[in-house]
C-alpha atoms as a PDB file:
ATOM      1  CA  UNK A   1      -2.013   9.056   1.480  1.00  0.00           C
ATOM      2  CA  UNK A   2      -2.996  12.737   0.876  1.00  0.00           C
ATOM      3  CA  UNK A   3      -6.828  13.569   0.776  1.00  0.00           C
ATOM      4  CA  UNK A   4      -5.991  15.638  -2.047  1.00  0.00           C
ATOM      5  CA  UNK A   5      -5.249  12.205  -4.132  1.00  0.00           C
ATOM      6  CA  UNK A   6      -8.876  11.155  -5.210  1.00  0.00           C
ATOM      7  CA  UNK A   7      -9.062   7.424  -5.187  1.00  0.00           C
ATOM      8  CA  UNK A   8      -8.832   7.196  -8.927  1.00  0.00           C
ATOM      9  CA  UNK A   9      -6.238   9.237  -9.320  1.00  0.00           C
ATOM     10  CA  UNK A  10      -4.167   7.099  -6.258  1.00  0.00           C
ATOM     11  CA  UNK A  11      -5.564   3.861  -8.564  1.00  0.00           C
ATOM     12  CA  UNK A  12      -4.285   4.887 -12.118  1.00  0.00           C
ATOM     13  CA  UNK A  13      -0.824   5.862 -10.331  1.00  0.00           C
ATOM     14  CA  UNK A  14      -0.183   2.525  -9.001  1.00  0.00           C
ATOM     15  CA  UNK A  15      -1.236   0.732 -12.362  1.00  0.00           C
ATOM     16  CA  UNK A  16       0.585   3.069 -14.687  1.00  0.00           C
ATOM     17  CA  UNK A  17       3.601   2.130 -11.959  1.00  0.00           C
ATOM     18  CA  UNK A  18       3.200  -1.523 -11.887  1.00  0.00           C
ATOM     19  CA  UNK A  19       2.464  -1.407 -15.773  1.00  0.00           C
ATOM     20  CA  UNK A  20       6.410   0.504 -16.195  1.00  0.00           C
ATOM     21  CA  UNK A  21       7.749  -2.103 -13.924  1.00  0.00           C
ATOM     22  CA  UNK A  22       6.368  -5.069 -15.037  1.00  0.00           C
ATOM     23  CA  UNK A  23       9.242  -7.010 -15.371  1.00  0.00           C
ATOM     24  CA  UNK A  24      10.659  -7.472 -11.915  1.00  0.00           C
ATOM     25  CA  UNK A  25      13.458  -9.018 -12.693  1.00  0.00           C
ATOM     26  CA  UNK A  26      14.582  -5.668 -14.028  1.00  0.00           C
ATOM     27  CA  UNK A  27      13.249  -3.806 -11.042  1.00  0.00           C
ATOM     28  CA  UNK A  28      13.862  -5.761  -8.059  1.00  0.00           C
ATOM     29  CA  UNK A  29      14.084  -2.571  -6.060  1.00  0.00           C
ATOM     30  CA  UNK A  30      10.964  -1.907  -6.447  1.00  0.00           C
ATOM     31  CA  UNK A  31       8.783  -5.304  -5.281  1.00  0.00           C
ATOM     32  CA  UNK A  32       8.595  -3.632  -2.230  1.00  0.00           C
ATOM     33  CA  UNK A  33       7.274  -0.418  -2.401  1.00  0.00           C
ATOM     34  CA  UNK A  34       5.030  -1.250  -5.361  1.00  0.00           C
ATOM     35  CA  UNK A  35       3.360  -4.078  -2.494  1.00  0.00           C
ATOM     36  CA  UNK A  36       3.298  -1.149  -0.019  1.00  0.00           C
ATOM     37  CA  UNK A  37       1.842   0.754  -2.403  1.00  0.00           C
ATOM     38  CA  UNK A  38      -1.070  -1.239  -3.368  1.00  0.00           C
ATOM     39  CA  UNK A  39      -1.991  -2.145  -0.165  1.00  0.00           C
ATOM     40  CA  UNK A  40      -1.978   1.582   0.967  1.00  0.00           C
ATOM     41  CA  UNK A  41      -4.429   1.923  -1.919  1.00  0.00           C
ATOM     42  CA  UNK A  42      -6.441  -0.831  -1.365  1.00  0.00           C
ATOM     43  CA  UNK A  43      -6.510   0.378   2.184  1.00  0.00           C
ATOM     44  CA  UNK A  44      -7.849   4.131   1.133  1.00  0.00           C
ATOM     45  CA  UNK A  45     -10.726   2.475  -1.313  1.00  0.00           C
ATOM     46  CA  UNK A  46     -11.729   0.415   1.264  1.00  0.00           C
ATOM     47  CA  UNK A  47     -12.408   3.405   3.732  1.00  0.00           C
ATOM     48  CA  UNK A  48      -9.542   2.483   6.629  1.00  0.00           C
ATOM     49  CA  UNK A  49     -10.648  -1.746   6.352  1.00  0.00           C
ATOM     50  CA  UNK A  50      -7.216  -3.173   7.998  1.00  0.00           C
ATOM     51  CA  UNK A  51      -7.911  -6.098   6.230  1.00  0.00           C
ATOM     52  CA  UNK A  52      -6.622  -4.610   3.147  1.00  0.00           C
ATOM     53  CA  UNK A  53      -3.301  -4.936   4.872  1.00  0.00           C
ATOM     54  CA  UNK A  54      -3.367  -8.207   5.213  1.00  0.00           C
ATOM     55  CA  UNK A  55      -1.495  -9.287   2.238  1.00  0.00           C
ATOM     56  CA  UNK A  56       1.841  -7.638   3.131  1.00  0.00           C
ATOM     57  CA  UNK A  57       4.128  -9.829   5.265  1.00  0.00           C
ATOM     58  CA  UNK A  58       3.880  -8.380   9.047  1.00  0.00           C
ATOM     59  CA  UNK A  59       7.637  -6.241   8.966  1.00  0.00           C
ATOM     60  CA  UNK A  60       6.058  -4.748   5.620  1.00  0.00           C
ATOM     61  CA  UNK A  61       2.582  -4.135   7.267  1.00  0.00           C
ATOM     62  CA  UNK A  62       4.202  -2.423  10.524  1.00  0.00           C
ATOM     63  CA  UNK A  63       6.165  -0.053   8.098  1.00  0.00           C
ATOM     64  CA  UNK A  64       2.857   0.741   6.439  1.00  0.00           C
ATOM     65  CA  UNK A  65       0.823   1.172   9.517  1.00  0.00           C
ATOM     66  CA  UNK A  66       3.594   3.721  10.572  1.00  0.00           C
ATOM     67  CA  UNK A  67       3.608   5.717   7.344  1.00  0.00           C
ATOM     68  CA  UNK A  68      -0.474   5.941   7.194  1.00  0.00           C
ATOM     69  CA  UNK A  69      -0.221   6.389  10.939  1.00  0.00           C
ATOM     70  CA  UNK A  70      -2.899   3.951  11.649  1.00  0.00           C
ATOM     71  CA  UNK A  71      -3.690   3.554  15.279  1.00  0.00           C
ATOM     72  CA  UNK A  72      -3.072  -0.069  16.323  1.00  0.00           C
ATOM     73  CA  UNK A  73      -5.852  -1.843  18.420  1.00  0.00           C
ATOM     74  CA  UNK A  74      -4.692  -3.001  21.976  1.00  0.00           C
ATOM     75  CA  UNK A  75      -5.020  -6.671  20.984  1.00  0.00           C
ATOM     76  CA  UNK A  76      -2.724  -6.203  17.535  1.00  0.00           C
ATOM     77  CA  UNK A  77       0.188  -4.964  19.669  1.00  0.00           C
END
């Protein structure tokens, strides 16, 4: 995530996002990267703790990892 995005700002996006989707049976498409999403937040207010990640199922975690380009420890490999 850009350090131009405060962490408010990052915050507010993903509720006004998950507030517009609410109903996921309308927007199935978007369980996904609405999870990614608020673990990469949780991730940026918790200055880099990779147990913020946690919560994502490992495939969705890896992707994540990828996109924030997060080193990965020798023993996570």
């Amino acid at each position: 995530m850009s350090e131009m995005i405060s962490d408010k700002a990052a915050r507010i996006w993903l509720e006004i996002w998950q507030e517009l989707t609410n109903d996921s049976e309308e927007f199935p498409q978007l369980q996904i990267p609405l999870r990614l999403l608020n673990a990469a937040v949780n991730y940026r207010e918790t200055r880099g703790d990779r147990r913020a990640l946690l919560e994502l199922p490992i495939e969705e975690r890896n992707i994540l990892i990828q996109l924030l380009e997060i080193e990965r420890s020798r023993d996570n490999n």
